[in-house]
Protein backbone atom coordinates (compact mmCIF):
# COMPACT_ATOMS: atom_id res chain seq x y z
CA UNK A 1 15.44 -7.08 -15.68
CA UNK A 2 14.32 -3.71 -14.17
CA UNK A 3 10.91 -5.67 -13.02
CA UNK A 4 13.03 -7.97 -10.74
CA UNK A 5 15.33 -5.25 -9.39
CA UNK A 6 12.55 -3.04 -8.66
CA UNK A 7 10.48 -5.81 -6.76
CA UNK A 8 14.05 -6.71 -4.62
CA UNK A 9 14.08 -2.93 -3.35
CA UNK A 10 10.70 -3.15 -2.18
CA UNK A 11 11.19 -6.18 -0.60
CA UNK A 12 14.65 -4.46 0.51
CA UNK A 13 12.42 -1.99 1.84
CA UNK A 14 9.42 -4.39 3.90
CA UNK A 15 12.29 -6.21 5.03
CA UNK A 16 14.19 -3.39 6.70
CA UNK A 17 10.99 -2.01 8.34
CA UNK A 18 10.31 -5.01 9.69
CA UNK A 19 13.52 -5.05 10.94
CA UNK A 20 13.63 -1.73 12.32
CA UNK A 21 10.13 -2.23 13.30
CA UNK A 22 9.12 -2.70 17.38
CA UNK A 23 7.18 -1.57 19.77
CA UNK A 24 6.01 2.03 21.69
CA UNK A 25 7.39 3.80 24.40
CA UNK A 26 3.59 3.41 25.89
CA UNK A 27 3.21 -0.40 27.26
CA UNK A 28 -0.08 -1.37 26.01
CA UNK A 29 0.21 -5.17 28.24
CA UNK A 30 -3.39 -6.24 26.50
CA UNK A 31 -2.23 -5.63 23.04
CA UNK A 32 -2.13 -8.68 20.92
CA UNK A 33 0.95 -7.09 18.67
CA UNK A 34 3.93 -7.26 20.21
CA UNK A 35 7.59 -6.60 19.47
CA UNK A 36 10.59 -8.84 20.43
CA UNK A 37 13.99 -8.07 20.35
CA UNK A 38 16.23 -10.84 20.23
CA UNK A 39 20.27 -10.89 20.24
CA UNK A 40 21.74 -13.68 19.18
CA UNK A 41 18.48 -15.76 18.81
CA UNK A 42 17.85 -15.17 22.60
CA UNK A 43 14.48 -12.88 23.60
CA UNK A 44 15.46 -10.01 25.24
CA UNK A 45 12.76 -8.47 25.29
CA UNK A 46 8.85 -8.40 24.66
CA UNK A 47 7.14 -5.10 23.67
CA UNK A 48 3.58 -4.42 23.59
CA UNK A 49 2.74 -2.24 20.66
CA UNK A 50 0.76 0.81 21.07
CA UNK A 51 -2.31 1.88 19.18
CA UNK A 52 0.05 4.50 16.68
CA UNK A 53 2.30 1.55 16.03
CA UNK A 54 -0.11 -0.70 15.65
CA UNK A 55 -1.79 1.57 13.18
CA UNK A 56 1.33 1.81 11.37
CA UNK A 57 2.11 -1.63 10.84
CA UNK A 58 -1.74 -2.76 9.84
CA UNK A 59 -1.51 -0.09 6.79
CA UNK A 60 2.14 -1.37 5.86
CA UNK A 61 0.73 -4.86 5.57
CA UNK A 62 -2.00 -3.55 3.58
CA UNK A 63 -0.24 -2.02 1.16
CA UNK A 64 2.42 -5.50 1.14
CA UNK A 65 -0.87 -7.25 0.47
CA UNK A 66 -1.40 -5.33 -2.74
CA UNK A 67 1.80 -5.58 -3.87
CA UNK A 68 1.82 -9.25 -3.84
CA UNK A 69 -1.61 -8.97 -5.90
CA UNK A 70 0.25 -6.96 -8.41
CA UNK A 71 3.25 -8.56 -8.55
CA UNK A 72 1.52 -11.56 -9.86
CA UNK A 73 0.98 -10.26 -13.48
CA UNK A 74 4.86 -9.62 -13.23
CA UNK A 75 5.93 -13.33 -12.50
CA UNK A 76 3.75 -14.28 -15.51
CA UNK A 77 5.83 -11.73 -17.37
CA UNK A 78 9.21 -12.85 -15.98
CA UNK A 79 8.15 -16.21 -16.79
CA UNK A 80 7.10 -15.40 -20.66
CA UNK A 81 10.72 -13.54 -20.99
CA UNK A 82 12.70 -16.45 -19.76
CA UNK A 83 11.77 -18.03 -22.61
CA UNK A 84 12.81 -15.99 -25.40
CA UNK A 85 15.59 -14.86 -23.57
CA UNK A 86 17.00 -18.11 -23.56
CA UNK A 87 16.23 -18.53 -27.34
CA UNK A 88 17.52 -14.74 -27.84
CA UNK A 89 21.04 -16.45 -25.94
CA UNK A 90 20.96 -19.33 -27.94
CA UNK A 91 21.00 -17.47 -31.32
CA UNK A 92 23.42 -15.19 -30.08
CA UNK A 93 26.03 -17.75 -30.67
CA UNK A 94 24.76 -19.06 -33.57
CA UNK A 95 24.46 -15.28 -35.50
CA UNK A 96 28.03 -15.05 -35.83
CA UNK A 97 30.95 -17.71 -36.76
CA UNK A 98 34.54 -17.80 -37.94
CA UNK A 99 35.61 -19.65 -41.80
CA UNK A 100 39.16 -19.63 -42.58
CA UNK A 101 39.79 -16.75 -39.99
CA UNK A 102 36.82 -14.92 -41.59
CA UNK A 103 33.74 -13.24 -39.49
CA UNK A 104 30.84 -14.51 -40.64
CA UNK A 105 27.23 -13.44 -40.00
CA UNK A 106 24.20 -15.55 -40.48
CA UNK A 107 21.73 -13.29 -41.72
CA UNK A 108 18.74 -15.43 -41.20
CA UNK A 109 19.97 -15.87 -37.54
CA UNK A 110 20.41 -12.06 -37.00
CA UNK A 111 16.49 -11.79 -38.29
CA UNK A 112 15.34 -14.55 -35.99
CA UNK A 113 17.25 -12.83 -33.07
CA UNK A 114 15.63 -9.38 -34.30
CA UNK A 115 12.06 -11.52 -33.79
CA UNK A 116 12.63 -12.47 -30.43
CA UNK A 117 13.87 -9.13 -29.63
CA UNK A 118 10.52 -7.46 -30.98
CA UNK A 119 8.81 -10.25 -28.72
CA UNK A 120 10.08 -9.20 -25.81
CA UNK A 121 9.68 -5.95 -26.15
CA UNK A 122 6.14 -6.42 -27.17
CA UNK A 123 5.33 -8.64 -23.83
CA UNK A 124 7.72 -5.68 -21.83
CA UNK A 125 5.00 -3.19 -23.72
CA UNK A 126 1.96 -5.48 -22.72
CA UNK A 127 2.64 -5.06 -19.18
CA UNK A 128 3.56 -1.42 -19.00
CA UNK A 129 0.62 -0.57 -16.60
CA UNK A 130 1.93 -3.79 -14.15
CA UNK A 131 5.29 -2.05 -13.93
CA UNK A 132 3.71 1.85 -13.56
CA UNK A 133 1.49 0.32 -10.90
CA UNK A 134 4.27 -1.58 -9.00
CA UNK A 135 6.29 1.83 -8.79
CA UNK A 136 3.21 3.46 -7.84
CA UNK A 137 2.81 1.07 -4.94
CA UNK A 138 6.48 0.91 -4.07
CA UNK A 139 6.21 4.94 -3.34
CA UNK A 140 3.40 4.01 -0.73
CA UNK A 141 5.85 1.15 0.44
CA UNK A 142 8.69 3.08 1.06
CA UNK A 143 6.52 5.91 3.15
CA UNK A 144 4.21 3.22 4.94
CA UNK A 145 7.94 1.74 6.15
CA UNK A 146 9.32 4.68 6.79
CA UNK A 147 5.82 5.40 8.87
CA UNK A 148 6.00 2.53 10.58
CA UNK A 149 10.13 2.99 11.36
CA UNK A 150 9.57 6.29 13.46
CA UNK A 151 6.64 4.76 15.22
CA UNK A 152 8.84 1.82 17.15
CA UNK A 153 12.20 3.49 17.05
CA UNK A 154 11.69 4.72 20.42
CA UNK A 155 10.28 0.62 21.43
CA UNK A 156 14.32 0.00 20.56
CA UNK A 157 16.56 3.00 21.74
CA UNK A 158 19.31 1.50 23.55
CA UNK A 159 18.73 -1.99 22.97
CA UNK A 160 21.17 -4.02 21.84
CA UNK A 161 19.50 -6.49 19.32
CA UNK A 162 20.60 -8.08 15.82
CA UNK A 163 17.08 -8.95 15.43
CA UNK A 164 13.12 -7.95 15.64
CA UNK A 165 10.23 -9.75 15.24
CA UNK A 166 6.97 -7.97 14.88
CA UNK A 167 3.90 -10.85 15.50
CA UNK A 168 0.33 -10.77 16.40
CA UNK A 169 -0.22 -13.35 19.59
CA UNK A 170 -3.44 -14.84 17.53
CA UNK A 171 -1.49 -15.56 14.11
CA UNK A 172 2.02 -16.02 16.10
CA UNK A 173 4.42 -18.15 13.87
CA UNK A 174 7.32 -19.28 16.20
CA UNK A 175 10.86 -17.40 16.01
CA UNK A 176 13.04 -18.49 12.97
CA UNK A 177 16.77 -17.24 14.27
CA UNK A 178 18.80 -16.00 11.46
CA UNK A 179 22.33 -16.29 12.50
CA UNK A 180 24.37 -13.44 11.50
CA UNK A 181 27.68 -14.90 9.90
């Protein structure tokens, strides 16, 4: 569905910011946000952020905040539309058949299938003003991201990393290592 695509860019989008995200060319050493740079799951290095990139990455989390409030009317959705889409699959079988190598069409099968159609695009219709607001939001994303990308590209220039972690020493989760494959 376009809902689902739509919310993978965005997350495509937070996830690569984050990525690209670290820290200032200023060292702020009180700052409780920090940047680290790991290679191969191993720190190599530990970035204080400054108050700009700090800035940056507060109003992209702001804005991620709202999107997960409004994405929540579009799970409900997604969860409504499995339904009938698995009916709508069902019955696609079912409208058609072969007799003695002749086509057949179930009529009253092709009407319930026209139902569930109309359904779905009744529910799709319903939440119209979810989806505007999601691509709304997903605008702001995208230039929050892209905000908060310039601010610690200069943390990383000529680092060799395959990761970044961007953490707040109050809230600090430890490091989960993706290994690159």
């Amino acid at each position: 569905m376009k809902i689902k695509a739509l919310i993978t860019v965005l997350a495509s989008a937070v996830l690569t910011a984050c990525v690209a995200a670290n820290a200032s060319p200023e060292q702020n050493k009180d700052s409780d946000y920090r940047i680290q740079v790991f290679k191969e799951c191993e720190k190599i290095k530990d970035i204080a952020m400054s108050p700009d990139q700090i800035t940056a990455y507060q109003a992209l989390q702001n804005i991620e905040d709202k999107m997960t409030q409004l994405e929540a009317p579009m799970r409900d959705m997604d969860e409504e539309l499995e339904i009938y889409q698995d009916q709508l699959d069902e019955l696609a079988d079912a409208v058609t058949y072969e007799d003695d190598n002749v086509l057949k069409i179930d009529k009253q099968k092709l009407r319930e299938q026209k139902q569930l159609a109309r359904k779905i695009e009744q529910i799709v219709r319903h939440h119209e003003a979810d989806i505007r607001a999601i691509e709304s939001e997903a605008r702001r994303i995208e230039a929050a991201s892209m905000r908060f990308e310039r601010a610690i590209k200069p943390s990383l220039d000529g680092l060799d990393h395959d990761q970044v972690q961007i953490i707040n020493r109050k809230t600090a989760k430890p490091f989960k290592c993706y290994q690159m494959s």
